[in-house]
N, C-alpha and C. Protein backbone atom coordinates (compact mmCIF):
# COMPACT_ATOMS: atom_id res chain seq x y z
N UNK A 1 22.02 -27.15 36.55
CA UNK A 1 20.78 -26.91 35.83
C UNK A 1 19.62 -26.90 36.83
N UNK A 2 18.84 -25.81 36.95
CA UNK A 2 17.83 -25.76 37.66
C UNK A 2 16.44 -26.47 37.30
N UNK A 3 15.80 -27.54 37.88
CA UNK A 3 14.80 -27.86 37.84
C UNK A 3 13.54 -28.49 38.77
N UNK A 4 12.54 -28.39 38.32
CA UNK A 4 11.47 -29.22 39.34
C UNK A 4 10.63 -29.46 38.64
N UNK A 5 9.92 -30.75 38.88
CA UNK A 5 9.21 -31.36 38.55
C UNK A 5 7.67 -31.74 39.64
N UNK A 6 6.40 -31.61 38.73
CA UNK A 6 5.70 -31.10 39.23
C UNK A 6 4.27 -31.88 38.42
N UNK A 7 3.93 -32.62 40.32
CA UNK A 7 2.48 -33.90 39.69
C UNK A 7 2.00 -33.65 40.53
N UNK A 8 0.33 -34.26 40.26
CA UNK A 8 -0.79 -34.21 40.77
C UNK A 8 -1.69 -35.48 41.10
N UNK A 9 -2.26 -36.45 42.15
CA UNK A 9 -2.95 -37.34 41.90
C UNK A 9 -4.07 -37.11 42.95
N UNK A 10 -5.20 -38.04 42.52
CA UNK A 10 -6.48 -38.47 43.17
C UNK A 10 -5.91 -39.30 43.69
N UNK A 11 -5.87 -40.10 45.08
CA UNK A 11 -5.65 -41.35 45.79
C UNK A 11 -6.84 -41.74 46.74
N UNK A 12 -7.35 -42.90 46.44
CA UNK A 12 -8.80 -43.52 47.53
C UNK A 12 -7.71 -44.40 47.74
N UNK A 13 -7.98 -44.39 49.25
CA UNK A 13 -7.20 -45.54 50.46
C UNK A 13 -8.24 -45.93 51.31
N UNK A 14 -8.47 -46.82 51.73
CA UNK A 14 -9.30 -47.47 52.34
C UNK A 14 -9.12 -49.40 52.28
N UNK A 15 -10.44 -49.80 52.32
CA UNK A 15 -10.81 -51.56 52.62
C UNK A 15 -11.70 -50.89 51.78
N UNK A 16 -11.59 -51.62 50.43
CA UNK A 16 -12.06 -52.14 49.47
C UNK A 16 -11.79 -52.73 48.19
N UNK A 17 -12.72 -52.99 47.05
CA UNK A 17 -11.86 -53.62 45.87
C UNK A 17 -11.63 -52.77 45.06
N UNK A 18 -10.03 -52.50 44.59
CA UNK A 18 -10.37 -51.17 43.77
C UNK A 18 -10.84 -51.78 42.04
N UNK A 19 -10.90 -52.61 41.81
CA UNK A 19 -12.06 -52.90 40.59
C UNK A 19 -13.24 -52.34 40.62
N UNK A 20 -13.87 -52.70 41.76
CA UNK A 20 -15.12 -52.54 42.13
C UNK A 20 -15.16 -50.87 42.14
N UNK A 21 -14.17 -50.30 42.61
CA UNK A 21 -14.25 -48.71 42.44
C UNK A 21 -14.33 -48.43 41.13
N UNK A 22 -13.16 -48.71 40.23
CA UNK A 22 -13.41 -48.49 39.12
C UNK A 22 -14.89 -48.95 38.13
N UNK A 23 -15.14 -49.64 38.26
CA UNK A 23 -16.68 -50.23 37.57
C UNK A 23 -17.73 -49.29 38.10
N UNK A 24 -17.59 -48.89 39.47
CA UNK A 24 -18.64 -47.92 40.12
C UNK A 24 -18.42 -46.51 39.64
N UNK A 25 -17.33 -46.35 39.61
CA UNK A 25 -17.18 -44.57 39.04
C UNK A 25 -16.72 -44.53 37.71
N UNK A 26 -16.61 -45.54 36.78
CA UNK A 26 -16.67 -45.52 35.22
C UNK A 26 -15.03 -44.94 35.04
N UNK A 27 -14.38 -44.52 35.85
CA UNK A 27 -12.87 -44.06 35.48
C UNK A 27 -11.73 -44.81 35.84
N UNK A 28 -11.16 -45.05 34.85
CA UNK A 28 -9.74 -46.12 34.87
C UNK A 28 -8.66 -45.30 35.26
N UNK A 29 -8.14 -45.93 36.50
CA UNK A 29 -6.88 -45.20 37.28
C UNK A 29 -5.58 -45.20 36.74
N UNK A 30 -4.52 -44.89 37.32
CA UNK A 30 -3.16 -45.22 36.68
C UNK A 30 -2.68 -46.07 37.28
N UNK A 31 -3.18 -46.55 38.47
CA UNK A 31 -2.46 -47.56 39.55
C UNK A 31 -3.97 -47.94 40.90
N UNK A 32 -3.55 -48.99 41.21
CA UNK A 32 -4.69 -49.51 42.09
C UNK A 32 -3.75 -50.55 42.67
N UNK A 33 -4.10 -51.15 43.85
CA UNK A 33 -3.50 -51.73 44.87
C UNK A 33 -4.63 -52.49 45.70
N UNK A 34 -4.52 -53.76 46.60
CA UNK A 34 -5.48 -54.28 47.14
C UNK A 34 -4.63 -54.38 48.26
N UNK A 35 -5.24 -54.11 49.49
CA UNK A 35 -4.59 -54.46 51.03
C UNK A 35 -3.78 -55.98 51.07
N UNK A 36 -2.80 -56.10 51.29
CA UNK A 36 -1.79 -56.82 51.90
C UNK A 36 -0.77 -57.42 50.47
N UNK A 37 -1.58 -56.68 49.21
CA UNK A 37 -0.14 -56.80 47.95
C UNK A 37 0.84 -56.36 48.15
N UNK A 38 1.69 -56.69 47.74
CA UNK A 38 3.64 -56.44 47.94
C UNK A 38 3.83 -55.13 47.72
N UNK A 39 4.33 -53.87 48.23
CA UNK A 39 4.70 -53.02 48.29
C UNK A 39 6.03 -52.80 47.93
N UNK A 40 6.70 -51.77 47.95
CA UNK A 40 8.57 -51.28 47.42
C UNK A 40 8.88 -51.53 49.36
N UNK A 41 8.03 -51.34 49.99
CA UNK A 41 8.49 -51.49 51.49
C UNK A 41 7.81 -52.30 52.17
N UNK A 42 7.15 -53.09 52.04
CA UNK A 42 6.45 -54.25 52.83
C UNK A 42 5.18 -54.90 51.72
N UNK A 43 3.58 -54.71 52.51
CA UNK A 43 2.83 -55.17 51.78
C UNK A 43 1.79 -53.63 52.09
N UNK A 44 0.81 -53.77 51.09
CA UNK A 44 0.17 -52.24 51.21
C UNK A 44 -0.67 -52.38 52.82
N UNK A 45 -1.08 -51.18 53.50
CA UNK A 45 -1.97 -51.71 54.71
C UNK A 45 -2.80 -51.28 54.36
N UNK A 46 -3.62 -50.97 52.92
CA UNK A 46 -4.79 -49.97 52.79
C UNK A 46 -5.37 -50.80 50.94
N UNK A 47 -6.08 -50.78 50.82
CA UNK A 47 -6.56 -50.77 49.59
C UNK A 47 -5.96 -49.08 49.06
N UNK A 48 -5.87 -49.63 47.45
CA UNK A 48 -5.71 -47.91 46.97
C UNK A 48 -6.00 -48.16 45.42
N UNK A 49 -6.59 -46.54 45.23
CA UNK A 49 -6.79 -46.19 43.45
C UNK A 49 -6.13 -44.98 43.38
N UNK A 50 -5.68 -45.20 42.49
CA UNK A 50 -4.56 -43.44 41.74
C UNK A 50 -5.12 -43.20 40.47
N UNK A 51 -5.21 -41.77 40.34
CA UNK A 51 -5.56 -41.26 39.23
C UNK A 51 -4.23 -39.93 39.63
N UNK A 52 -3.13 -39.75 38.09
CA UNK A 52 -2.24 -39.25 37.88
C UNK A 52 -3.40 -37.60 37.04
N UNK A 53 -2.39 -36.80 37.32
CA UNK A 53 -2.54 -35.55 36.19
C UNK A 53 -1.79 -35.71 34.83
N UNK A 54 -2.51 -35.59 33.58
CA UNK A 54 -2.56 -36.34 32.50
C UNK A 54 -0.96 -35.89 32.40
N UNK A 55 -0.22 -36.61 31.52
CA UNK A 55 1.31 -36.86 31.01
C UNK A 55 1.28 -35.87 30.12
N UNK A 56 0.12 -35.00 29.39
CA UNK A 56 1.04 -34.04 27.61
C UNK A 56 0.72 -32.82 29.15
N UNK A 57 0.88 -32.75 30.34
CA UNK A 57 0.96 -31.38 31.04
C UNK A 57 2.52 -31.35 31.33
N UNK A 58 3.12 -30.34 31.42
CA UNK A 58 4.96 -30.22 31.34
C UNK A 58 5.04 -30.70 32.78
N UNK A 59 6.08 -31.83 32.76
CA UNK A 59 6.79 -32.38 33.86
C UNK A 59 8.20 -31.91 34.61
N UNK A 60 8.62 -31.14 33.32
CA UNK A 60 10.31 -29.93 33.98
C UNK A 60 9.56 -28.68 33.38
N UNK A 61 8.34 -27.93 34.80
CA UNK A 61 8.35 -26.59 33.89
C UNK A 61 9.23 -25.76 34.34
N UNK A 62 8.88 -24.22 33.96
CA UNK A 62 9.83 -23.46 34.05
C UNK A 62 9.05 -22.90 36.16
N UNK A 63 9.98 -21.94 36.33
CA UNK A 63 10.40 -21.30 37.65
C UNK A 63 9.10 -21.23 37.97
N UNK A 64 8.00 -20.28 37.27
CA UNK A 64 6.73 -19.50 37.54
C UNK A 64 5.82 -20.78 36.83
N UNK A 65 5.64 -21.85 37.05
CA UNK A 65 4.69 -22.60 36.39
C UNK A 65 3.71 -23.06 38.05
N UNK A 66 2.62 -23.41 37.99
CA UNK A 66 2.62 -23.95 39.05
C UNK A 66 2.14 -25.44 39.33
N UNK A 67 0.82 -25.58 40.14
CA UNK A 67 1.03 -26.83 40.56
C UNK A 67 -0.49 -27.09 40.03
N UNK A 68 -1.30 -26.19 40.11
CA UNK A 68 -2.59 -25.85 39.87
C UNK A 68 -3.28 -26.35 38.66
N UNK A 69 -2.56 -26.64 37.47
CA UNK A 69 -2.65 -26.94 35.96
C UNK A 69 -3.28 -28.86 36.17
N UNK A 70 -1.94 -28.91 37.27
CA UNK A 70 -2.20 -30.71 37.25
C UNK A 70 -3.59 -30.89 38.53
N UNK A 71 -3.83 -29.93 39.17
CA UNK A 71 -4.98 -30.28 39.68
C UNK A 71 -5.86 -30.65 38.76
N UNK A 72 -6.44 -29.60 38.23
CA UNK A 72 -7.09 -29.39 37.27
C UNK A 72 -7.37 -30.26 36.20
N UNK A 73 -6.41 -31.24 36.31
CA UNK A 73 -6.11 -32.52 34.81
C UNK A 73 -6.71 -33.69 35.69
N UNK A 74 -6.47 -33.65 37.04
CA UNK A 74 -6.77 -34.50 37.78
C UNK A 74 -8.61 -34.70 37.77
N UNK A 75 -8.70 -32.95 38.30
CA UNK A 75 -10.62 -32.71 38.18
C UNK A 75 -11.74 -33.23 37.52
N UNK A 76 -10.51 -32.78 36.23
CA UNK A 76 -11.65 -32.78 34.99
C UNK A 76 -11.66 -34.98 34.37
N UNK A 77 -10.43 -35.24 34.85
CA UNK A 77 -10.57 -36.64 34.64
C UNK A 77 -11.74 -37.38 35.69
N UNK A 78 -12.07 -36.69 36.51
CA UNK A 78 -12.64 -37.38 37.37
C UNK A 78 -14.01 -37.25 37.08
N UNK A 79 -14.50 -36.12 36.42
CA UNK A 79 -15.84 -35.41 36.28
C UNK A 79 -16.57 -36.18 35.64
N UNK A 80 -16.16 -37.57 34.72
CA UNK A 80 -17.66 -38.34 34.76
C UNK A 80 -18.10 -39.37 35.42
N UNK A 81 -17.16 -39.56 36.42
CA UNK A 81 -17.86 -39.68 37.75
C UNK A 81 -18.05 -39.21 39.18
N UNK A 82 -18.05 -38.13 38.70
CA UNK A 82 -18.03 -37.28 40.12
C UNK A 82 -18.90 -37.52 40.83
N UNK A 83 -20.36 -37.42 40.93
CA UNK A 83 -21.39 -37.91 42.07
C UNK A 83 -20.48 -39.15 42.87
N UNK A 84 -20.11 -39.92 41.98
CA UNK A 84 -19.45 -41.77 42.51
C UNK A 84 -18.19 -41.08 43.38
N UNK A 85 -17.77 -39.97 42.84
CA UNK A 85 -16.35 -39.77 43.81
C UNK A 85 -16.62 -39.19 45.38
N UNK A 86 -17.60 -38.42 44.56
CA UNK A 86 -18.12 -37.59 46.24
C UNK A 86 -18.87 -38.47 47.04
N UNK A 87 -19.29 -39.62 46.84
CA UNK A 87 -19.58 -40.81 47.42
C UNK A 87 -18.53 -41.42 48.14
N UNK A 88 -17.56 -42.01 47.07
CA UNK A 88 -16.94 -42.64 47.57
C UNK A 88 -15.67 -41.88 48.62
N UNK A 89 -15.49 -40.68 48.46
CA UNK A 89 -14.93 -39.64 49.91
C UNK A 89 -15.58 -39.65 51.35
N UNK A 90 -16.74 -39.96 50.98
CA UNK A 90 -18.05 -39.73 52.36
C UNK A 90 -17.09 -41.45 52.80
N UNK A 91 -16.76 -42.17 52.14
CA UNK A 91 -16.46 -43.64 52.55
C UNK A 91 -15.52 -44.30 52.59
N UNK A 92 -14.38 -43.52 52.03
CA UNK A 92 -13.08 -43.86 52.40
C UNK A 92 -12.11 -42.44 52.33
N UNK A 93 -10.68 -42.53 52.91
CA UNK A 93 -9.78 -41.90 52.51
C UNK A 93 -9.48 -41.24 51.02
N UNK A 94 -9.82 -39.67 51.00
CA UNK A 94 -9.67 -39.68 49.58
C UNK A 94 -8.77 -38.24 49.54
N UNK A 95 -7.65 -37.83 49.07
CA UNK A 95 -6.81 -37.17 49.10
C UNK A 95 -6.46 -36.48 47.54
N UNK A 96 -5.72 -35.22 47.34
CA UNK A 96 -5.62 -34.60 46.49
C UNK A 96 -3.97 -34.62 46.49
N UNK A 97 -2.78 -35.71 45.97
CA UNK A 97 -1.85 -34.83 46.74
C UNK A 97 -0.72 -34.64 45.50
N UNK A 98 -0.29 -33.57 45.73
CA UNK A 98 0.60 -32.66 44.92
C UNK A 98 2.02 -32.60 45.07
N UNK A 99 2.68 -32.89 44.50
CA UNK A 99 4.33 -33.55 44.34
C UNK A 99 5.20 -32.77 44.16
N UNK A 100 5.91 -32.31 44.76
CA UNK A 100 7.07 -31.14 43.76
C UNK A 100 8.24 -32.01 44.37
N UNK A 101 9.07 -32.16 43.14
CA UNK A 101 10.38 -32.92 43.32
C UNK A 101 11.36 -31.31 42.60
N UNK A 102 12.18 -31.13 43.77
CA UNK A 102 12.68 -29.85 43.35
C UNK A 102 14.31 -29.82 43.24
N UNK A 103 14.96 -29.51 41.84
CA UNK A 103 16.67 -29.33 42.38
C UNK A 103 16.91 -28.47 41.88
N UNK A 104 16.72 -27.33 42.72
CA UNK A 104 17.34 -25.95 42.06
C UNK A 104 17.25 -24.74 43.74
N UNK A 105 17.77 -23.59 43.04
CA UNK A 105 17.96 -22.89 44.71
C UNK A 105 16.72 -21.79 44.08
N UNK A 106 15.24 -22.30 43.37
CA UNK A 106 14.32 -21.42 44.30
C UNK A 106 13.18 -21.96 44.60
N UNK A 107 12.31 -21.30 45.46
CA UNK A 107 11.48 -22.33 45.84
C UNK A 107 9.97 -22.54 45.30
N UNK A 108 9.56 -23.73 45.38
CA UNK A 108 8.19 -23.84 44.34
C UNK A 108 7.09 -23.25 44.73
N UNK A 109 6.19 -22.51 43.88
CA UNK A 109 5.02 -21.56 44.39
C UNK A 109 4.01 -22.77 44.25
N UNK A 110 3.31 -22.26 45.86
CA UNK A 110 2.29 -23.38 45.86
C UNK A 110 0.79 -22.32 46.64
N UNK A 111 -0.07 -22.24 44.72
CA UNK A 111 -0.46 -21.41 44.95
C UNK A 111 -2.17 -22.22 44.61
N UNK A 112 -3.06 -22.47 45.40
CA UNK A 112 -4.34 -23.24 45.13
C UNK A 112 -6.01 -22.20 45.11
N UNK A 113 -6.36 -21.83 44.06
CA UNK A 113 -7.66 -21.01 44.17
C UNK A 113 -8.33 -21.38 44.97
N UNK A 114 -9.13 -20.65 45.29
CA UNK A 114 -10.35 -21.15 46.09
C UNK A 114 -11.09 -22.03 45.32
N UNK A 115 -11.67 -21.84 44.05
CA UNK A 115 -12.60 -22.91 43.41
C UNK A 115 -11.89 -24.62 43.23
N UNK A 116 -10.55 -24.66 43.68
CA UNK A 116 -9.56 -25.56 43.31
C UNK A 116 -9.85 -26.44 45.21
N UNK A 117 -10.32 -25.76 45.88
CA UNK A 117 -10.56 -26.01 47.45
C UNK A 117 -11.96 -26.27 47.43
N UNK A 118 -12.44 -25.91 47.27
CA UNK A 118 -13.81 -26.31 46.96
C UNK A 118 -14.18 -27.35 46.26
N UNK A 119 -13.52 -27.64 45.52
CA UNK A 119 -13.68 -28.87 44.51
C UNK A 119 -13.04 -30.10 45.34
N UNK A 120 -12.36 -30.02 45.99
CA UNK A 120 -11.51 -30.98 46.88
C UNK A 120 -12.53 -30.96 48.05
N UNK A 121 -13.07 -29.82 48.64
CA UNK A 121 -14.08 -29.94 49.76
C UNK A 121 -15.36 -31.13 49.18
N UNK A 122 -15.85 -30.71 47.60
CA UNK A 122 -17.35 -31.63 47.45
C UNK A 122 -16.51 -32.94 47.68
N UNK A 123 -15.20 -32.87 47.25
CA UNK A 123 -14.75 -34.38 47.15
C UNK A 123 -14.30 -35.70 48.48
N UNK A 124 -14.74 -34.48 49.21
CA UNK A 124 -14.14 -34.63 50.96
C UNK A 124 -12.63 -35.28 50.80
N UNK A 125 -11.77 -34.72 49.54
CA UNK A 125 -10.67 -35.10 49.34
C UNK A 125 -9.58 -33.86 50.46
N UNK A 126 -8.77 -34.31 51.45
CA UNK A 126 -7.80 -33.89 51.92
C UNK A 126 -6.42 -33.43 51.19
N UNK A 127 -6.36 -32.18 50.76
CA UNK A 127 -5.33 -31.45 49.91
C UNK A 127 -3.77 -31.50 50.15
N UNK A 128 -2.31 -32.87 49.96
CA UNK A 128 -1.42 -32.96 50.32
C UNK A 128 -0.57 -32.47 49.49
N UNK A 129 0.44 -32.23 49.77
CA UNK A 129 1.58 -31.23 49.52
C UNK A 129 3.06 -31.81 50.27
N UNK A 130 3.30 -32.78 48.76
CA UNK A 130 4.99 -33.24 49.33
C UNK A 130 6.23 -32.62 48.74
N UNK A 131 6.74 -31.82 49.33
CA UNK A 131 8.03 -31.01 48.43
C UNK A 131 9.01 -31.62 48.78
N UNK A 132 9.82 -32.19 47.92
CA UNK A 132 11.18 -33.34 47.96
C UNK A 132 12.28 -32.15 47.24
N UNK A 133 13.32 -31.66 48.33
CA UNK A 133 14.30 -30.91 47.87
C UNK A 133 15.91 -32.00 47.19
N UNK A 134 16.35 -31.63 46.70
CA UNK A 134 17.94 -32.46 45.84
C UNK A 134 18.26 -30.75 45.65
N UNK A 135 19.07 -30.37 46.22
CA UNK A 135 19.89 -29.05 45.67
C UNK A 135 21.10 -29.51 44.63
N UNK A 136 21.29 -28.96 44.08
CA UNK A 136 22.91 -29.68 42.97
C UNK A 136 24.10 -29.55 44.14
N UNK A 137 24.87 -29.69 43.52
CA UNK A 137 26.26 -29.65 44.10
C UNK A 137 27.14 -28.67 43.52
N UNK A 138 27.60 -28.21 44.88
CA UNK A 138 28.52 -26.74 44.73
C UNK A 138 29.47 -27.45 43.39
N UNK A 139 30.14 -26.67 42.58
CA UNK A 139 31.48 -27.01 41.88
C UNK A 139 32.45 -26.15 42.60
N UNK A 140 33.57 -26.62 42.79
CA UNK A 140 34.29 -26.20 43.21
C UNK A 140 35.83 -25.82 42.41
């Protein structure tokens, strides 16, 4: 069965409190982290806030879907505090990054508008792109 799965998040990394982020930019993350909490692999070395692309966007789409939809969920969550975000980019690590977990034999279109770059530029957010391949297994 061919599939991929396909997310989007805001991530601020830096030295700071991410409460204090949240209270400053009025938007509640999906995950936040404080420098030296327990990690899946050590302890974090960074403060961090995550903001996910909302859950009712399709997580197994089809072949031609793209990646662009969950930007976009990401954007518009951020937009009532955007001045606070484009702030807080000028002041820490702030990244856009885009997930494709892929198991199938074609490959994911990774296709970003310009207004979708631009929006990541006011955000002085750095645009990442992790493609995680699992091909199935021949039957034999």
């Amino acid at each position: 069965m061919d599939r991929m799965v396909i997310t989007a998040a805001y991530v601020l990394r830096g030295d700071f409190d991410p409460d204090e982020v949240t209270g400053y930019a009025g938007v509640e993350p999906n995950a936040r982290w404080k420098r030296g909490q327990p990690a899946g692999y050590g302890k974090h070395k960074s403060s961090g806030w995550k903001l996910r692309s909302s859950s009712d966007l399709p997580r197994i789409p089809e072949p031609d879907r793209e990646v662009e939809p969950h930007i976009q969920s990401v954007l518009a969550q951020l937009q009532p505090g955007w001045p606070h975000f484009i702030e807080l980019g000028q002041r820490f690590r702030a990244y856009i990054e885009c997930t494709f977990m892929v198991q199938t034999h074609y490959d994911p279109k990774i296709v970003v508008p310009r207004n979708t770059v631009e929006a990541a530029n006011a955000l002085n957010a750095t645009l990442v792109f992790n493609v995680y391949c699992r091909l199935p297994q021949e039957e034999t």
